[in-house]
Each structure stands twice: as structure tokens, then as C-alpha cells.
N, C-alpha and C. Protein backbone atom coordinates (compact mmCIF):
# COMPACT_ATOMS: atom_id res chain seq x y z
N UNK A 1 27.31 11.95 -9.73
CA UNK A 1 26.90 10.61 -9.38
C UNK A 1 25.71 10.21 -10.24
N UNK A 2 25.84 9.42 -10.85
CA UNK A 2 24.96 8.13 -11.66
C UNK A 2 23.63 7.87 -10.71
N UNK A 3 22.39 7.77 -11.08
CA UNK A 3 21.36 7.35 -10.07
C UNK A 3 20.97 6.15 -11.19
N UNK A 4 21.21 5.11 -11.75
CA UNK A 4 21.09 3.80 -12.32
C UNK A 4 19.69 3.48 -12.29
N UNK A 5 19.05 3.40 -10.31
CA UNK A 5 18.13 3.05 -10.16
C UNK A 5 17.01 3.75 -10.43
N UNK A 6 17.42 5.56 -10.76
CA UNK A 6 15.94 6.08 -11.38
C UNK A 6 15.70 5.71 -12.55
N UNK A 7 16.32 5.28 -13.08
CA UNK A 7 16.12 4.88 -14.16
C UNK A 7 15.60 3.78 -14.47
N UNK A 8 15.96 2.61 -13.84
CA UNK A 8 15.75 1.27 -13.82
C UNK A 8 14.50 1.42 -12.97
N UNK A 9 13.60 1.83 -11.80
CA UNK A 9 12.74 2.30 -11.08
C UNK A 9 11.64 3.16 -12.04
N UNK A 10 11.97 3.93 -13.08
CA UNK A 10 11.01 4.15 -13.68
C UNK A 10 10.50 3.67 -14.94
N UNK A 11 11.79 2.30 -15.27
CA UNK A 11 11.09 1.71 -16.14
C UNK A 11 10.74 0.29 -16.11
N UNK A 12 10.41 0.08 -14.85
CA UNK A 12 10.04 -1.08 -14.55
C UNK A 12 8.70 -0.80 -13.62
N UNK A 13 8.21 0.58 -13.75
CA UNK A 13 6.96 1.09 -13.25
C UNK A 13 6.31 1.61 -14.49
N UNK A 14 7.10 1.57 -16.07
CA UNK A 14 6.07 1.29 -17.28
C UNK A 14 6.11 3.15 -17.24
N UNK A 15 7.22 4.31 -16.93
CA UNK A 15 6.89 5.16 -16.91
C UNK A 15 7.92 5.81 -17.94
N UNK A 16 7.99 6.97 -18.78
CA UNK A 16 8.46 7.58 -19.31
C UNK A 16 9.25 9.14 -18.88
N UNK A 17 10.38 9.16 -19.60
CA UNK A 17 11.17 10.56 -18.68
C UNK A 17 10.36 12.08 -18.31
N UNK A 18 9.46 12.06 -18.82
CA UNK A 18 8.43 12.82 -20.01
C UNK A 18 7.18 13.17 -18.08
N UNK A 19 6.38 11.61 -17.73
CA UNK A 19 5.62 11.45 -17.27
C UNK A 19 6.75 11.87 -15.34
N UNK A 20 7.49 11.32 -15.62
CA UNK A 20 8.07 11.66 -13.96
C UNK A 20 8.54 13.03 -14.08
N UNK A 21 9.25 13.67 -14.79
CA UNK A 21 9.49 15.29 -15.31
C UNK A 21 8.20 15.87 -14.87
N UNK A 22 7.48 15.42 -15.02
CA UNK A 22 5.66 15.98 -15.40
C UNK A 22 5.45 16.30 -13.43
N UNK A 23 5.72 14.71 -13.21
CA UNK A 23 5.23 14.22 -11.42
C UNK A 23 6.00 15.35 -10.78
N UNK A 24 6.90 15.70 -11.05
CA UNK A 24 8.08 16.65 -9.99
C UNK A 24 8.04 17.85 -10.37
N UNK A 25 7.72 18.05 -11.57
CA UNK A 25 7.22 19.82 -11.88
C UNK A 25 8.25 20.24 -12.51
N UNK A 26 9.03 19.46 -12.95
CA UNK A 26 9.93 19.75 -13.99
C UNK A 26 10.00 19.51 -15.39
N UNK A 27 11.35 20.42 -16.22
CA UNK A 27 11.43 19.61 -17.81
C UNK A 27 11.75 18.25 -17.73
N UNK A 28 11.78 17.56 -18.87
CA UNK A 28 12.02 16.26 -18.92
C UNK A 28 13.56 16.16 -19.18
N UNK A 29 14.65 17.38 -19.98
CA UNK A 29 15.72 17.32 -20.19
C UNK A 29 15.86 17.48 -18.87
N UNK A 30 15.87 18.30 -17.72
CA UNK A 30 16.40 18.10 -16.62
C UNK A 30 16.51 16.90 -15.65
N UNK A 31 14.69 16.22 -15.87
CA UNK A 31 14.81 14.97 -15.14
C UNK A 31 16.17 14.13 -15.92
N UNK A 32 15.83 13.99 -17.13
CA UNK A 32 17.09 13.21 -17.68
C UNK A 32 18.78 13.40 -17.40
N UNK A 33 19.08 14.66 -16.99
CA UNK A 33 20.61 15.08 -16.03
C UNK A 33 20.09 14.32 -14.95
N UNK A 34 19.30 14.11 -14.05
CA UNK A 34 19.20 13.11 -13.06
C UNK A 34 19.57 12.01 -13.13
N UNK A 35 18.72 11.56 -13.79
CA UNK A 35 19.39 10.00 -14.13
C UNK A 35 20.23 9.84 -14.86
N UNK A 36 21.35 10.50 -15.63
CA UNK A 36 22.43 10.59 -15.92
C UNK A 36 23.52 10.87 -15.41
N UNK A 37 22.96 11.69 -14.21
CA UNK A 37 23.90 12.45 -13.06
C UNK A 37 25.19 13.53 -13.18
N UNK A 38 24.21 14.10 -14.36
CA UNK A 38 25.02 15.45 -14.87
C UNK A 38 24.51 16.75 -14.37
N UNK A 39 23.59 16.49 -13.36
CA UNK A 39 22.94 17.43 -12.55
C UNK A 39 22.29 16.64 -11.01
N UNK A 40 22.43 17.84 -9.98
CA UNK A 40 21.94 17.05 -9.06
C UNK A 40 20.79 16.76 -8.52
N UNK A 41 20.27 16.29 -7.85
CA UNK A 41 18.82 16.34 -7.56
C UNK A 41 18.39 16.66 -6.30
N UNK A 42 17.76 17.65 -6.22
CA UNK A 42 17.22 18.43 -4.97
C UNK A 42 16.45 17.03 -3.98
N UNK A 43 16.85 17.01 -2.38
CA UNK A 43 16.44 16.65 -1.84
C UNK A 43 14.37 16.21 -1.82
N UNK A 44 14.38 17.04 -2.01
CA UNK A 44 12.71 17.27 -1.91
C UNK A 44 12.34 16.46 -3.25
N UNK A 45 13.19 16.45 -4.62
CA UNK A 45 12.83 15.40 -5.59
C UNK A 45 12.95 14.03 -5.17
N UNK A 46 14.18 13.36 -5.08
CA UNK A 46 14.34 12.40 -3.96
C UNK A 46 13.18 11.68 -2.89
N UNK A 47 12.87 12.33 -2.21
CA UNK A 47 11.86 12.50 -1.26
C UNK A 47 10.39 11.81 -1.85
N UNK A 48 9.98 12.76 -3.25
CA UNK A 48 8.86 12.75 -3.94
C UNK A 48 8.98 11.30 -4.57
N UNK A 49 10.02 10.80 -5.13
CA UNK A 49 10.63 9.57 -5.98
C UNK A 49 10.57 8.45 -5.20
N UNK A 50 10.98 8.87 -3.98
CA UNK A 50 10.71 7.53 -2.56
C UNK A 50 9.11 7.30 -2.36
N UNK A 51 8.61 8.09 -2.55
CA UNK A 51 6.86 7.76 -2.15
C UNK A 51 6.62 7.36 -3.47
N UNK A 52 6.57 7.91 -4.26
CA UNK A 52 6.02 7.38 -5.62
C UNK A 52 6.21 6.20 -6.07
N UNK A 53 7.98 5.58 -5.91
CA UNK A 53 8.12 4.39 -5.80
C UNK A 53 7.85 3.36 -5.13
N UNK A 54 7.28 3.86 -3.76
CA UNK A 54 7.48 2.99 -2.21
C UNK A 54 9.05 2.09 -2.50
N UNK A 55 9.76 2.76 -2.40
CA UNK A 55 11.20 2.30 -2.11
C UNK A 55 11.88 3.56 -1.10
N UNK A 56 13.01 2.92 -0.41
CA UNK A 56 13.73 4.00 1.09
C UNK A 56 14.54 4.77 -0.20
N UNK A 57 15.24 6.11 0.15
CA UNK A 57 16.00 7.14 -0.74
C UNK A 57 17.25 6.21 -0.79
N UNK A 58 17.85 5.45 0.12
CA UNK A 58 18.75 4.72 0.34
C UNK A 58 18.85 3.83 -0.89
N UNK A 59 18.22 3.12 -1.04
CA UNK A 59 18.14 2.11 -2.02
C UNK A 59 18.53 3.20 -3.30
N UNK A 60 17.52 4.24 -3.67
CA UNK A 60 17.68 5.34 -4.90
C UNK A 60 19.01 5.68 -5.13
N UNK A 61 19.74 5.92 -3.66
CA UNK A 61 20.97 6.73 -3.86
C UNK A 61 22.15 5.50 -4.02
N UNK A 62 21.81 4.18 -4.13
CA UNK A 62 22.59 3.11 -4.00
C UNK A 62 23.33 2.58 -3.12
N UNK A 63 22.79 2.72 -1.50
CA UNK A 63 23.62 2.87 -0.36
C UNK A 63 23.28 1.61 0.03
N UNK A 64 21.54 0.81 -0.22
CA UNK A 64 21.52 -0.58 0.23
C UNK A 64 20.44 -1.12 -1.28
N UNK A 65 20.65 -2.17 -0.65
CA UNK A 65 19.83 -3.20 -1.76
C UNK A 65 18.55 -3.30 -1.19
N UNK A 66 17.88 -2.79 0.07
CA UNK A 66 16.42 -2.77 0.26
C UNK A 66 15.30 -1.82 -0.14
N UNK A 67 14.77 -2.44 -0.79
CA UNK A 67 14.27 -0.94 -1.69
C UNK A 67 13.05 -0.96 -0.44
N UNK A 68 12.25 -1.39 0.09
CA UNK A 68 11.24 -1.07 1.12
C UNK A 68 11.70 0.27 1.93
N UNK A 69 10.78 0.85 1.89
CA UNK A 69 11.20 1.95 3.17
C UNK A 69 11.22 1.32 4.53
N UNK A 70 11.98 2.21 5.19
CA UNK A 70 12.20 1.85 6.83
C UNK A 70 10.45 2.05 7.25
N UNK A 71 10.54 1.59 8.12
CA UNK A 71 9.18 1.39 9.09
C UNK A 71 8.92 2.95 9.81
N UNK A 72 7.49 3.43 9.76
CA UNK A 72 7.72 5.10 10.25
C UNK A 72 7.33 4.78 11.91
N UNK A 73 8.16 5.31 12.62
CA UNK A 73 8.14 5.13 14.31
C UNK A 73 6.95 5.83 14.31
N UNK A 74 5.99 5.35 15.33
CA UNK A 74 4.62 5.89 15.84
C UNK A 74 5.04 6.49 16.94
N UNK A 75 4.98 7.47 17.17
CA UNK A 75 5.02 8.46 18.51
C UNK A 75 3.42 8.39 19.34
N UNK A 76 3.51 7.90 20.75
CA UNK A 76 2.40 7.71 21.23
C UNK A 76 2.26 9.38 22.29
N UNK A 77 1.49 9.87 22.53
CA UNK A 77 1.46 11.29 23.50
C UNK A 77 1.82 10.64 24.51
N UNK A 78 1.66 9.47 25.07
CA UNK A 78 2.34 8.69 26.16
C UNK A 78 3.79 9.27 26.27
N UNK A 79 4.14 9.12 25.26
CA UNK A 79 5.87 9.04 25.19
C UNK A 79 6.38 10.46 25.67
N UNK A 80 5.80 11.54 25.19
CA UNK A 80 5.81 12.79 25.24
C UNK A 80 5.32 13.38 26.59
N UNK A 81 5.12 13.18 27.40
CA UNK A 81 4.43 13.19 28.62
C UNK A 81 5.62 12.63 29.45
């Protein structure tokens, strides 16, 4: 699977394959099988790519067009009680 939007997501944040390879602790030929989708991408990269971007993994993986993340539910100790 094709990830279009890492691509388009990191270059419309002015970033190079080189500099996000760098962010995730990887080579840059590997980040580049990512966004080519000749390799897959570990959850936990994903994950790292959603915060960095402030966009939901959803949007990354092409499932919706909202790139905002979902809203994080506040758990009150009330609730838990």
C-alpha cells in the first residue's frame, strides 16, 4: 500500500526524506519504501508521524479526509469510582 499522504504531509511541512528518517530513527532509504509502500510501516512509526504532523493515522492511512486528530476523551476519577 501507497501512503501518498507521507509524502505529500512531509512536503508541505518543508521537510526532507533525510530529516523524517532522522525523526523515527531510521535510514532514509527505508523511510522512502514507506512512502512508496514497498515496505511496511511499523505501527509505532505511524503513531510518531500522527503527532508530528497533528493529523489522525486515519487520514495517513487514507481511510478519511480529516486530517485533525479525534478529540482525546478525559477520564475523570469520578468515572472510575
Amino acid at each position: 500500500m501507497q501512503f501518498k499522504r507521507l509524502e505529500d504531509l512531509r512536503i508541505d511541512n518543508d521537510k526532507t526524506q533525510a530529516e523524517i528518517a532522522e525523526y523515527l530513527g531510521c535510514q532514509r532509504e527505508v523511510y522512502r519504501r514507506y512512502e512508496k509502500g514497498t515496505r511496511q510501516i511499523p505501527v509505532d512509526f505511524l503513531i510518531a508521524l500522527s503527532l508530528f504532523y497533528n493529523v489522525n493515522i486515519d487520514y495517513i492511512l487514507g481511510l478519511t479526509n480529516e486530517k485533525k486528530p479525534y478529540p482525546r476523551n478525559k477520564i475523570s476519577k469520578k468515572s472510575h469510582q
